[in-house]
Protein backbone atom coordinates (compact mmCIF):
# COMPACT_ATOMS: atom_id res chain seq x y z
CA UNK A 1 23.99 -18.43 -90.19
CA UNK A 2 22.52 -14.81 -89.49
CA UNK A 3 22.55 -13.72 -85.98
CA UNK A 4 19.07 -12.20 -85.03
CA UNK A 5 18.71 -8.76 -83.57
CA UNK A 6 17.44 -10.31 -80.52
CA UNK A 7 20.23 -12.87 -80.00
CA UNK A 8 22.58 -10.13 -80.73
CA UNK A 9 20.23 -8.04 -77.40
CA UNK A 10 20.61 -10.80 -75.19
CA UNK A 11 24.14 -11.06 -76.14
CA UNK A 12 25.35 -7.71 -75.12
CA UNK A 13 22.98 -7.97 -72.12
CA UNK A 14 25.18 -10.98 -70.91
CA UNK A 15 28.22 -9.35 -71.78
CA UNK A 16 27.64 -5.84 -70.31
CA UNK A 17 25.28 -6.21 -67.66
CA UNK A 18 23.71 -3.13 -66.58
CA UNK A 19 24.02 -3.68 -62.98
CA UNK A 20 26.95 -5.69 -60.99
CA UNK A 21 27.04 -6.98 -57.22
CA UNK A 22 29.03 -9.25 -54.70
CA UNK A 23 26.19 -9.66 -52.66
CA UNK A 24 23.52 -12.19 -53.87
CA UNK A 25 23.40 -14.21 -56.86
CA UNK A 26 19.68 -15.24 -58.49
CA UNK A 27 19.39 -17.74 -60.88
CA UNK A 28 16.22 -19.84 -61.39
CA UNK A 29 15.98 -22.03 -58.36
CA UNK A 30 18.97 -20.97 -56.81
CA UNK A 31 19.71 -18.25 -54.42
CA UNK A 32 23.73 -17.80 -53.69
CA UNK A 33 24.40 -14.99 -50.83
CA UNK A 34 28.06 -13.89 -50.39
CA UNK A 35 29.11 -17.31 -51.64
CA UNK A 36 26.28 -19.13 -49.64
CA UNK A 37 22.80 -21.00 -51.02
CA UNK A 38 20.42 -19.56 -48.82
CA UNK A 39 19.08 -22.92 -47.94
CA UNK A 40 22.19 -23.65 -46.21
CA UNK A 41 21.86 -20.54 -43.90
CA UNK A 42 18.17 -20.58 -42.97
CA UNK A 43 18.12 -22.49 -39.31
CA UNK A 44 21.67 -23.19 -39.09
CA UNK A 45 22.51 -18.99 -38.49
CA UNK A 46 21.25 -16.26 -36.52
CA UNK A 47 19.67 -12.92 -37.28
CA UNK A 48 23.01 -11.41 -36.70
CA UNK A 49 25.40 -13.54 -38.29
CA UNK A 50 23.46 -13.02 -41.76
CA UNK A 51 23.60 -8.77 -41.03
CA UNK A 52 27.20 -9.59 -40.37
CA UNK A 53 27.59 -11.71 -43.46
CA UNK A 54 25.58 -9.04 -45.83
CA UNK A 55 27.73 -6.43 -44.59
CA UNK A 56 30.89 -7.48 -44.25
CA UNK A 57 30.93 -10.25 -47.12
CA UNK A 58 32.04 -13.19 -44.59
CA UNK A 59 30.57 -15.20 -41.74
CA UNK A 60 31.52 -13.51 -37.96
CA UNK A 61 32.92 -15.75 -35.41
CA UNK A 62 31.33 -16.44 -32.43
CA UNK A 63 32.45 -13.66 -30.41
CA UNK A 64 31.91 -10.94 -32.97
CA UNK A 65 28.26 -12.72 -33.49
CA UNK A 66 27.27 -12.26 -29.91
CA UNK A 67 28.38 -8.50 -30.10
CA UNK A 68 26.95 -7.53 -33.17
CA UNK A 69 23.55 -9.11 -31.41
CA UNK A 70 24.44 -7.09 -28.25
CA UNK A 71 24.39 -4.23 -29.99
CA UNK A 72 21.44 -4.72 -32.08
CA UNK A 73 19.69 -5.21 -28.82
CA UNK A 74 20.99 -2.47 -26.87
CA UNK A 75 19.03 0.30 -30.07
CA UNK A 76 15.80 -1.93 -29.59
CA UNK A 77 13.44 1.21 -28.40
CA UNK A 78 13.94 4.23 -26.22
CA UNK A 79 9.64 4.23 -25.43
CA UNK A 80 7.60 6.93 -26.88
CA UNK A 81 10.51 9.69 -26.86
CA UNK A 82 12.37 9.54 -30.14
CA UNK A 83 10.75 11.77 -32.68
CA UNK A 84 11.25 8.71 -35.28
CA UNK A 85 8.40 6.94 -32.90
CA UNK A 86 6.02 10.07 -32.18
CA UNK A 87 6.11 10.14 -36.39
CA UNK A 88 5.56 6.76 -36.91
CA UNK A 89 2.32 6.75 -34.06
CA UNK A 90 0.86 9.84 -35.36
CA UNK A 91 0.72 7.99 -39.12
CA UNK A 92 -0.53 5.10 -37.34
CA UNK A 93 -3.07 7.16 -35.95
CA UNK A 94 -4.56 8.34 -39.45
CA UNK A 95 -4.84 5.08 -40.44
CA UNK A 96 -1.70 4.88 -42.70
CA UNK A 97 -0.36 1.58 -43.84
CA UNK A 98 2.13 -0.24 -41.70
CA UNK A 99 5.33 0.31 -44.38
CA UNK A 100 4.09 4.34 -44.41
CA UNK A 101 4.52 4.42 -41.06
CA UNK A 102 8.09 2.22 -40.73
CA UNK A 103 8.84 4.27 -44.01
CA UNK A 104 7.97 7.70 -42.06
CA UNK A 105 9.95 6.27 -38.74
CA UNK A 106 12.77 6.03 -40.37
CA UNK A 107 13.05 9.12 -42.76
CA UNK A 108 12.63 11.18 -39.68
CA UNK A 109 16.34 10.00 -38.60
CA UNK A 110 18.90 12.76 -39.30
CA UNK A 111 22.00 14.61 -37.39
CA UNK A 112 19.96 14.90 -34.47
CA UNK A 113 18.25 11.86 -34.10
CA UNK A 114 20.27 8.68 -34.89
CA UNK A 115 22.74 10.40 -36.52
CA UNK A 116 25.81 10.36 -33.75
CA UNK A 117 26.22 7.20 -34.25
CA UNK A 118 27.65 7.48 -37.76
CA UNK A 119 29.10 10.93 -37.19
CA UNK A 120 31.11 9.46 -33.96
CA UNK A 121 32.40 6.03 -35.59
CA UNK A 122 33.74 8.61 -38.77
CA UNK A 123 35.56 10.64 -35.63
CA UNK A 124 37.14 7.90 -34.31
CA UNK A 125 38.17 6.17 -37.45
CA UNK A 126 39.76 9.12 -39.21
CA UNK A 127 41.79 10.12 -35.73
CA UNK A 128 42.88 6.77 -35.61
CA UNK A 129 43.06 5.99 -39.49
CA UNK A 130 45.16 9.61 -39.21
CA UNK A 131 47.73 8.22 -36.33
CA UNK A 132 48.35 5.29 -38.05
CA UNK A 133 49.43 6.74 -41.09
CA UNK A 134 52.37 8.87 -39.62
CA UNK A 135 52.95 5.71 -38.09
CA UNK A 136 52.78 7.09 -34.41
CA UNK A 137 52.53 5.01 -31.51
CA UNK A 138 49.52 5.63 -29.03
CA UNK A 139 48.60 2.74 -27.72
CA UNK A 140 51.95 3.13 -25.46
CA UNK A 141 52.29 5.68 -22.47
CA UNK A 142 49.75 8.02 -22.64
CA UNK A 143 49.37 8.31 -26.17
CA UNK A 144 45.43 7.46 -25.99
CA UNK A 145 44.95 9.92 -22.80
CA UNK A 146 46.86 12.76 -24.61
CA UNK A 147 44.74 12.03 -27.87
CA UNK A 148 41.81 12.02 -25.89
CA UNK A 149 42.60 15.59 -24.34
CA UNK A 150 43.34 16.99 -27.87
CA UNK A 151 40.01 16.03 -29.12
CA UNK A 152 37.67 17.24 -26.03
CA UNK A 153 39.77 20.40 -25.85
CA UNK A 154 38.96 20.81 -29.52
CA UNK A 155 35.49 20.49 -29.22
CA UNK A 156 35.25 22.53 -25.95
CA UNK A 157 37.11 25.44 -27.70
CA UNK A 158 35.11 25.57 -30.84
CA UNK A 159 31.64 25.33 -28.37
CA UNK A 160 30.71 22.16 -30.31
CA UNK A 161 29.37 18.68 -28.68
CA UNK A 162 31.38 15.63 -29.47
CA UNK A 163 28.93 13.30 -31.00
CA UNK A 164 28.44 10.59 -28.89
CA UNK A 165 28.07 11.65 -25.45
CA UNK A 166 25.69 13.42 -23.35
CA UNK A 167 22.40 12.25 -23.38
CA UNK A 168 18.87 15.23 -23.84
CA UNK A 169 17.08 12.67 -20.80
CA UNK A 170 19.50 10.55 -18.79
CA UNK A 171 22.30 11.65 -17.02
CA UNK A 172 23.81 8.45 -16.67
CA UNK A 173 22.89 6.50 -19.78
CA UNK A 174 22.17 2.61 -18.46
CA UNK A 175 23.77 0.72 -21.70
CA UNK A 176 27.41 2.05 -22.28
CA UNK A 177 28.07 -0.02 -19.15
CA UNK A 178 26.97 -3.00 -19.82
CA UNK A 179 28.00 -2.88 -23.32
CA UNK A 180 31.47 -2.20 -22.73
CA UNK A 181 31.22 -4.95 -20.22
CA UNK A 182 30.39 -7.34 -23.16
CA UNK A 183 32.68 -6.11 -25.43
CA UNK A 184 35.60 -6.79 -23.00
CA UNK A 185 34.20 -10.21 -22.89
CA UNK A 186 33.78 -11.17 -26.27
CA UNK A 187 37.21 -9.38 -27.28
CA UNK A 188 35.66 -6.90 -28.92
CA UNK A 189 37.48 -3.77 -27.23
CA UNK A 190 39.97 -2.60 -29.02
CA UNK A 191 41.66 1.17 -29.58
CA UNK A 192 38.65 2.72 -30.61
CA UNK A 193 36.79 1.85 -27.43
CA UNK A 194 39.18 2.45 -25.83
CA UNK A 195 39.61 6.18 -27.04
CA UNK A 196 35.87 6.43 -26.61
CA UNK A 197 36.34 5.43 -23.01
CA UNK A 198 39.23 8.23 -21.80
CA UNK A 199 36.99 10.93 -23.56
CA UNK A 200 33.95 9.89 -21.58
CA UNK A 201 36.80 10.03 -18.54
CA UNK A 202 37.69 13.36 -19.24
CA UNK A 203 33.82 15.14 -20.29
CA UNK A 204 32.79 13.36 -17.04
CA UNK A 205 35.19 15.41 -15.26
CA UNK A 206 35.47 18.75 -17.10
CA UNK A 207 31.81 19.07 -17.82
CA UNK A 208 29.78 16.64 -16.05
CA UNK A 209 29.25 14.62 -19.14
CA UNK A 210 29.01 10.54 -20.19
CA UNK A 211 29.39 8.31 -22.94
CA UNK A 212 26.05 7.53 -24.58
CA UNK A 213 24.59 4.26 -26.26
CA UNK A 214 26.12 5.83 -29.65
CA UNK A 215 29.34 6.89 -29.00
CA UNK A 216 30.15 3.04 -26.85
CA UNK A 217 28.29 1.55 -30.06
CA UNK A 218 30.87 3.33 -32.38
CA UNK A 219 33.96 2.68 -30.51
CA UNK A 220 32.80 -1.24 -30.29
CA UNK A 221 31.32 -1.39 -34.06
CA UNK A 222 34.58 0.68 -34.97
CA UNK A 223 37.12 -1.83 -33.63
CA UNK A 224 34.73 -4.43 -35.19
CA UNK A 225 36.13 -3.09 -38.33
CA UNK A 226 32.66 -1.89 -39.45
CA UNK A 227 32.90 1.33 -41.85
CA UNK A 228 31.14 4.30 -40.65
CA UNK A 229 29.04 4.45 -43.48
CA UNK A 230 27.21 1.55 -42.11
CA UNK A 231 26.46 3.50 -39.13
CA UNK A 232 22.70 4.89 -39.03
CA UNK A 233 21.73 1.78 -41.29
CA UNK A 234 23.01 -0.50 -38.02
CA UNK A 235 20.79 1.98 -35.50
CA UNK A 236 18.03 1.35 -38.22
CA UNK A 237 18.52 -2.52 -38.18
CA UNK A 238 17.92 -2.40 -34.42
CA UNK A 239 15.12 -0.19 -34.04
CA UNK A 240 12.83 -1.17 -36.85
CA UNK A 241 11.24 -3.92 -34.30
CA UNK A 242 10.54 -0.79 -32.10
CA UNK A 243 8.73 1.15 -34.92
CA UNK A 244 6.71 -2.04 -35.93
CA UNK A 245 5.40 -3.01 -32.19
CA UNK A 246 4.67 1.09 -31.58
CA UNK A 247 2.89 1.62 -34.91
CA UNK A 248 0.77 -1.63 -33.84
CA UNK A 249 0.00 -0.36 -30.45
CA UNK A 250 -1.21 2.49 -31.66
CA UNK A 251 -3.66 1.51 -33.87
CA UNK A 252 -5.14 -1.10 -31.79
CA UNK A 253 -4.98 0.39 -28.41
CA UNK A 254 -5.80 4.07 -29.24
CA UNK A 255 -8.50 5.85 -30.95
CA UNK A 256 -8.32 6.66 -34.82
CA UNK A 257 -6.49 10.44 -34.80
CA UNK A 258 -5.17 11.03 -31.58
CA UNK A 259 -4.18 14.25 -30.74
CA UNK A 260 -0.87 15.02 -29.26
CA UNK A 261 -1.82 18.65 -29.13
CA UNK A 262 -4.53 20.51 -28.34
CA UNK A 263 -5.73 23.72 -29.94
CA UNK A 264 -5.09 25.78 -26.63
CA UNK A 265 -1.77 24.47 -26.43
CA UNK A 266 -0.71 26.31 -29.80
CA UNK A 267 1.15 29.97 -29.68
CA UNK A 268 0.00 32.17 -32.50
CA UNK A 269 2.20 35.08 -33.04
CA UNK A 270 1.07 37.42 -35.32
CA UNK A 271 3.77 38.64 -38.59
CA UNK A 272 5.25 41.95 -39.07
CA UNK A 273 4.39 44.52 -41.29
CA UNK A 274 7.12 43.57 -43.33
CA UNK A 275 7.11 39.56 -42.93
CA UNK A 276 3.55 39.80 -43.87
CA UNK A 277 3.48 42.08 -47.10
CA UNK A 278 6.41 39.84 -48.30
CA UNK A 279 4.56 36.85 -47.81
CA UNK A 280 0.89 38.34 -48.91
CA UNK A 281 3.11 38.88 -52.14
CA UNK A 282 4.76 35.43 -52.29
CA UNK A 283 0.97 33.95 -52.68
């Protein structure tokens, strides 16, 4: 019996399917997630627990479920501040769609916004990832403390910040605290905390400087034994509910095209000769 050209399409589409995942399985009325009907999860886990379980390709136990939901909390919003936020109100103000303005929110995250979170878990996973693998010993003595030193000395000498700590508006950042508080108590502080916490001891005393909400969040996510690829998407996961309730604000509690500047507040400087034939050119 002849095999049509169509069988013999759906036959190599079987065969060599043109996309593969671990993640979720979809077959007509059935959804499978990391070995899990979705049916099964929906009231019996949290929020957390299914990030946990997406990410990590296993349900958390109930310690590493309450941190992962500590730390998703402690991101929640920093007010109208963050340049993610201004962006995301000032599309809201024009009357662009909700998902423009999350979209817009989100893309405006980069090294200097959002972005020490992921750079300081990949610091403190390769130093320790590094140590490790010339099998040396620092969790003895004061193998952490002289780490530590190394690294801030480092940084100090190359005039470079060590992403993670200092803060552009508080002095004192409120959360590290409390986090590392919680951490502690859900056993959830392990070396890379740990390391986090003897470089905040030594900044603090050599230049007046403290741990931030991203460099606790990537010592605790770190010895979590999240990758620090996942970093920024974790900070997104926690502020999105920020973005939503701002972009809402603004469009029903402030007038259609706010302006956050006014004309008079906007230096003009005029070109140079040169600057300007170049760029009378360029058009």
């Amino acid at each position: 019996m002849a095999i049509g050209r169509e069988t013999v399409g759906n036959l190599l589409k079987i065969t060599k399917p043109r996309w593969k995942t671990s993640i979720t399985k979809v077959e007509p009325n059935r959804i499978i997630t990391r070995g899990y009907p979705q049916e099964d999860l929906i009231g019996n886990i949290s929020f957390p627990e299914m990030v946990y379980l997406l990410i990590k390709g296993e349900l958390p136990n109930k310690n590493d479920a309450k941190m992962l939901e500590a730390v998703l909390v402690s991101f929640c919003d920093h007010g109208v501040t963050p340049p993610s936020t201004q962006v995301a109100r000032i599309m809201a103000s024009t009357g662009a769609s909700m998902n423009s303005c999350v979209s817009g929110g989100l893309s405006s995250f980069g090294k200097y916004h959002a972005g020490a979170l992921e750079h300081s878990m990949r610091l403190f996973q390769k130093i320790i990832n590094e140590k490790a693998d010339c099998n040396e010993d620092i969790t003895s003595g004061n193998g952490l403390k002289d780490l530590a030193l190394t690294i801030v000395e480092q940084y100090i000498e190359n005039d470079e910040k060590i992403p993670g700590f200092g803060h552009r508006f508080h002095d004192k950042d409120p959360r590290p605290s409390k986090l590392i508080i919680t951490a502690k108590k859900y056993n959830c502080f392990g070396i890379h905390t740990e390391l986090a916490v003897n470089i905040d001891n030594l900044l603090r005393e050599m230049k007046g400087i403290r741990i931030n909400i991203d460099g606790t969040n990537a010592g605790i996510l770190s010895d979590m034994g999240f990758d620090w690829r996942f970093g920024t998407g974790i900070f997104m996961i926690g502020r999105v509910p920020a973005l939503i309730s701002h972009i809402y604000e603004e469009k029903t509690y402030e007038t259609p095209f706010r302006k956050f500047v006014e004309v008079d507040d906007v230096c003009f400087h005029e070109f140079d000769s040169v600057d300007h034939n170049l760029k009378k050119r360029e058009l």
